[in-house]
C-alpha atoms as a PDB file:
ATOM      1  CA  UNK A   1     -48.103  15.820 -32.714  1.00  0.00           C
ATOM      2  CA  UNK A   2     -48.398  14.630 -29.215  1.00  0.00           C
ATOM      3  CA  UNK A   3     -51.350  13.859 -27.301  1.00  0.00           C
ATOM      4  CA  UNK A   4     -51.705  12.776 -23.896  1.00  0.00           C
ATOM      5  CA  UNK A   5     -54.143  10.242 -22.705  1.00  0.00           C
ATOM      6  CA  UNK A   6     -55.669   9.061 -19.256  1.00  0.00           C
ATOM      7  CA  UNK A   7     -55.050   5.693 -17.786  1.00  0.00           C
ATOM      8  CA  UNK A   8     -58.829   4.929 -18.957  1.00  0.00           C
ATOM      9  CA  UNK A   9     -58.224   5.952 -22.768  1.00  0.00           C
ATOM     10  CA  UNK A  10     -54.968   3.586 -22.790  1.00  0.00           C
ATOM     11  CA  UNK A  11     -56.368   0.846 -21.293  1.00  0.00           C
ATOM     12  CA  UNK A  12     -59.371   1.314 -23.958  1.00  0.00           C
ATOM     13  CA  UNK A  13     -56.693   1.385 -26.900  1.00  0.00           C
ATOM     14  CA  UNK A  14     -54.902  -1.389 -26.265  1.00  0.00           C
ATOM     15  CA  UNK A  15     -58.475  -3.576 -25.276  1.00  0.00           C
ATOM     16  CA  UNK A  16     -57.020  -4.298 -21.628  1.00  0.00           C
ATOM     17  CA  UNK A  17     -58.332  -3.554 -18.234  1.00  0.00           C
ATOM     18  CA  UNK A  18     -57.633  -0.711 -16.452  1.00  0.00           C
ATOM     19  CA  UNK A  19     -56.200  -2.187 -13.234  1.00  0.00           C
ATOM     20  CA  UNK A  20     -53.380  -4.145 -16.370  1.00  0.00           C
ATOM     21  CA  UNK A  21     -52.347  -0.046 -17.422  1.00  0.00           C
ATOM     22  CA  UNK A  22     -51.544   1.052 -14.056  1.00  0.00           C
ATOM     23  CA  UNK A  23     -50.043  -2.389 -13.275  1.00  0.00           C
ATOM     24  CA  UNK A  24     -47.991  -1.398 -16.937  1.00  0.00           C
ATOM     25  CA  UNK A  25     -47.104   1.531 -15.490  1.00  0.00           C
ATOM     26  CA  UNK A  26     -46.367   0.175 -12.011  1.00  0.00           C
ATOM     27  CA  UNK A  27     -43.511  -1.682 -13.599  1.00  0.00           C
ATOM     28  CA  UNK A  28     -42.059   0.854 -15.711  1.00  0.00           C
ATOM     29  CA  UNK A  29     -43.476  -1.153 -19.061  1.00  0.00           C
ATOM     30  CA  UNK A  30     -45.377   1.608 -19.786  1.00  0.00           C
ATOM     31  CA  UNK A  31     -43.885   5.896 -18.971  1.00  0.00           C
ATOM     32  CA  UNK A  32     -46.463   7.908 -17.632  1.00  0.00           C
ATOM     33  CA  UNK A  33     -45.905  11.270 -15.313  1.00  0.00           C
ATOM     34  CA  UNK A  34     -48.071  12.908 -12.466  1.00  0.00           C
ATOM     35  CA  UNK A  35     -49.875  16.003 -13.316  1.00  0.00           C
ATOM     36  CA  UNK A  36     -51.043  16.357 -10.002  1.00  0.00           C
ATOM     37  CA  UNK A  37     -51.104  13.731  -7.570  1.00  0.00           C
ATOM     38  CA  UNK A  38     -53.400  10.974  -8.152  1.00  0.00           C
ATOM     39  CA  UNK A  39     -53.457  12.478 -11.737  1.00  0.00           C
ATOM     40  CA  UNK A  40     -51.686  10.745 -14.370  1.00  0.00           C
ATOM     41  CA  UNK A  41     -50.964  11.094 -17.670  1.00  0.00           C
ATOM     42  CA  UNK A  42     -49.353   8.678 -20.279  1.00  0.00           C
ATOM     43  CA  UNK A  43     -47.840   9.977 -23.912  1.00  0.00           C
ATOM     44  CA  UNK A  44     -48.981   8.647 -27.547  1.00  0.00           C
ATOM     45  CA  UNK A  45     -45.490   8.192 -27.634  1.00  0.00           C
ATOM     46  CA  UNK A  46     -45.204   5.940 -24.728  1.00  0.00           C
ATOM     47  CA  UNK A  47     -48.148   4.187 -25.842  1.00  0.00           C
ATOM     48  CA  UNK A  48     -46.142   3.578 -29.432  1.00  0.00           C
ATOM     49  CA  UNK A  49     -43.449   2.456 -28.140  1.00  0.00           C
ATOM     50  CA  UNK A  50     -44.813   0.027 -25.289  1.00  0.00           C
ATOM     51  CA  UNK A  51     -47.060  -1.254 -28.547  1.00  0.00           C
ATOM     52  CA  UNK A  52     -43.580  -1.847 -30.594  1.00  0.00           C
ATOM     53  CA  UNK A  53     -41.647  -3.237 -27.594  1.00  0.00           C
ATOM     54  CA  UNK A  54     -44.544  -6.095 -26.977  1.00  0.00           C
ATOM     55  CA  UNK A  55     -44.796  -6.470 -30.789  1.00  0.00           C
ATOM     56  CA  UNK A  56     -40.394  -6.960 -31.077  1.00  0.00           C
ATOM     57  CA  UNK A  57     -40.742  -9.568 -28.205  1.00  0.00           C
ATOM     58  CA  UNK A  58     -43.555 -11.458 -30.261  1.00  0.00           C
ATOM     59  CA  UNK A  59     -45.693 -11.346 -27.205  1.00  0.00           C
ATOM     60  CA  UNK A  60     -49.459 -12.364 -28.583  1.00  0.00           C
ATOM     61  CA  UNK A  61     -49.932 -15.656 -26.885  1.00  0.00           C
ATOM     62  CA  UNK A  62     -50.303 -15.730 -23.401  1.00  0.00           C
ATOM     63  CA  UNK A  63     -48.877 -19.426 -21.637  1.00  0.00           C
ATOM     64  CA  UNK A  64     -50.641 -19.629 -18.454  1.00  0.00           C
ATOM     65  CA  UNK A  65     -48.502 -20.969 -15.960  1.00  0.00           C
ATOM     66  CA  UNK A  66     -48.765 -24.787 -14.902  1.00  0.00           C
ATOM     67  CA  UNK A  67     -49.658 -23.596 -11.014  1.00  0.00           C
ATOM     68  CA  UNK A  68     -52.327 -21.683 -12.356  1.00  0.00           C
ATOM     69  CA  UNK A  69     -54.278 -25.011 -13.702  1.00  0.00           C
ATOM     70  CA  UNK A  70     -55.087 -25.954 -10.050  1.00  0.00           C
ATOM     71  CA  UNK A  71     -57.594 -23.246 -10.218  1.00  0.00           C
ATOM     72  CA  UNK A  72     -61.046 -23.673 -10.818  1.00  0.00           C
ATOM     73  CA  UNK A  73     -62.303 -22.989 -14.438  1.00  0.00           C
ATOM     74  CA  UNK A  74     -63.686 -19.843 -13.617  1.00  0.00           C
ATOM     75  CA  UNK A  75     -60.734 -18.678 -11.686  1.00  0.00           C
ATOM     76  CA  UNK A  76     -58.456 -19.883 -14.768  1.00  0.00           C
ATOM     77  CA  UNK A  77     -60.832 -18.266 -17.285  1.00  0.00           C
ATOM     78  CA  UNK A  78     -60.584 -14.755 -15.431  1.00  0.00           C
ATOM     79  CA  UNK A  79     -56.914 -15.035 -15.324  1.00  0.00           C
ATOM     80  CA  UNK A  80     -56.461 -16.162 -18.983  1.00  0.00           C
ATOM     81  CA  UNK A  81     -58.731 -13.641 -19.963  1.00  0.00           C
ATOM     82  CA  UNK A  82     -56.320 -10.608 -18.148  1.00  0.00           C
ATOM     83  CA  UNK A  83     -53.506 -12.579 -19.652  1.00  0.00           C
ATOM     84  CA  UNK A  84     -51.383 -11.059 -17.814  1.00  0.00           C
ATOM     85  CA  UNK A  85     -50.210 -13.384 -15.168  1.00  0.00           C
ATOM     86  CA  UNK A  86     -46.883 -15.135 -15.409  1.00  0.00           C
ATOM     87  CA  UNK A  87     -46.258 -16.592 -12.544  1.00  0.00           C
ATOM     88  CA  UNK A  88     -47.591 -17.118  -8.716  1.00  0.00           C
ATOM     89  CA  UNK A  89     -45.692 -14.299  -7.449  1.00  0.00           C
ATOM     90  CA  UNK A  90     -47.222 -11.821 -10.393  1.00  0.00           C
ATOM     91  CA  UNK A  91     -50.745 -12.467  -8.599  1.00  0.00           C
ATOM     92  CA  UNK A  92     -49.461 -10.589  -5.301  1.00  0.00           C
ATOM     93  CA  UNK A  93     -48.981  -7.423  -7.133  1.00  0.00           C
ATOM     94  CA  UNK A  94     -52.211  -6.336  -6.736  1.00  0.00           C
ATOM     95  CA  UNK A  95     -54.243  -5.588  -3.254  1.00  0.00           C
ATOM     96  CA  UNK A  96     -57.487  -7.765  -2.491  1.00  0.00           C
ATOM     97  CA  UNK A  97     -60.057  -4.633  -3.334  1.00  0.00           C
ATOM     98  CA  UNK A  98     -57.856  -4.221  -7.004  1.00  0.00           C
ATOM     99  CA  UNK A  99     -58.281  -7.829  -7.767  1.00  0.00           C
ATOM    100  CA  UNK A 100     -62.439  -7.217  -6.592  1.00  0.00           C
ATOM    101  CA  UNK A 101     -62.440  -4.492  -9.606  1.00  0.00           C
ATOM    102  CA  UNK A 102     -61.392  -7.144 -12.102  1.00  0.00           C
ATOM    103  CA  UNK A 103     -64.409  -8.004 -13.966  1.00  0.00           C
ATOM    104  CA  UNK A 104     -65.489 -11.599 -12.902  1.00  0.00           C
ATOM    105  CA  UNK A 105     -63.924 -11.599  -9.537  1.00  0.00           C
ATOM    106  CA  UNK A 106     -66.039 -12.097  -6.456  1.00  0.00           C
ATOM    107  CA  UNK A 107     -65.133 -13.389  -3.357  1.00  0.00           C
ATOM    108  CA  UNK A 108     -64.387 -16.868  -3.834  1.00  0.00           C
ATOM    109  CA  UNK A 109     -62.514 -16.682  -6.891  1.00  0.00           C
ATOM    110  CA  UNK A 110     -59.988 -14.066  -4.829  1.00  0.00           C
ATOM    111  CA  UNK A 111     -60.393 -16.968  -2.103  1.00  0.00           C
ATOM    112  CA  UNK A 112     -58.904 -19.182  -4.366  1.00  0.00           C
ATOM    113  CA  UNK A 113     -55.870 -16.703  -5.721  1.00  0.00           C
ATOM    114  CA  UNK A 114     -55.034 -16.005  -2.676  1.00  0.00           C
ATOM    115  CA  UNK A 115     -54.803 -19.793  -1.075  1.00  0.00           C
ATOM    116  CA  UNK A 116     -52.632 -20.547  -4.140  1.00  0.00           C
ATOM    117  CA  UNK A 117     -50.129 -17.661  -3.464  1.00  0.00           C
ATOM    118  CA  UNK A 118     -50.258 -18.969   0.239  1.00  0.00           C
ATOM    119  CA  UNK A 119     -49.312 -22.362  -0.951  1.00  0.00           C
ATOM    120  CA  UNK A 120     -46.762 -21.322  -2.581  1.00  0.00           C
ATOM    121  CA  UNK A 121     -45.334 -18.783  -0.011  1.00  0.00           C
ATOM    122  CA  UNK A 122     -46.286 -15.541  -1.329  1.00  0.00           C
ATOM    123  CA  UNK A 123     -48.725 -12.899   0.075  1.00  0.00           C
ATOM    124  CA  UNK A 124     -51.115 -10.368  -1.458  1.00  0.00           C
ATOM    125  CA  UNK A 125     -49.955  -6.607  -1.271  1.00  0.00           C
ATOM    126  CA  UNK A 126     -51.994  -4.710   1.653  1.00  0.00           C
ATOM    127  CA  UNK A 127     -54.804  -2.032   0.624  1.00  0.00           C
END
């Protein structure tokens, strides 16, 4: 039978944060439709098969990127802990208040993200 879950429920399935499921389903990685606006739904079965997709490409380990080690411990910590980061340009995907509601962020660890995507020529999204 299929069920339907909220962003929230997913996001407490697979143990990630919530901002990581809408990221997921940002990117197409994970289907989801619009009830109404603002209201979204996402499918047992598109939780199934984003769970056997990530399980075919053997992805359990996250690498965190060489750039990232300039960080500070507590920066790298936060970002090893969302593990799921790739690369510098991954960072700017999110606005400066969505990387605020990721537990363990203040203000000077999003200082610190978002000199390194400067260095590096990238820019955060806008609100």
């Amino acid at each position: 039978m299929k069920q339907f879950y909220t962003p929230q429920q997913v996001a407490a399935m697979l143990q990630v944060e919530l901002p990581y499921v809408y990221g997921m389903i940002r990117s197409k990685q994970l289907k989801a439709f619009d009830i109404l606006p603002g209201l979204v739904r996402v499918s047992s079965e598109a939780v199934d098969d984003f769970v056997q997709a990530r399980s075919a490409q053997d992805i359990h380990s996250y690498q965190m990127p060489q750039e990232f080690r300039k960080l500070s411990h507590r920066a790298q910590n936060i970002l090893e802990r969302l593990s799921m980061f790739h690369s510098v340009e991954d960072l700017t995907q999110y606005s400066k208040a969505e990387w605020m509601r990721f537990r363990g962020v203040g203000a000077l660890t999003l200082n610190e993200i978002d000199n390194l995507c400067r260095a590096h020529g990238y820019q955060m999204r806008d609100e």
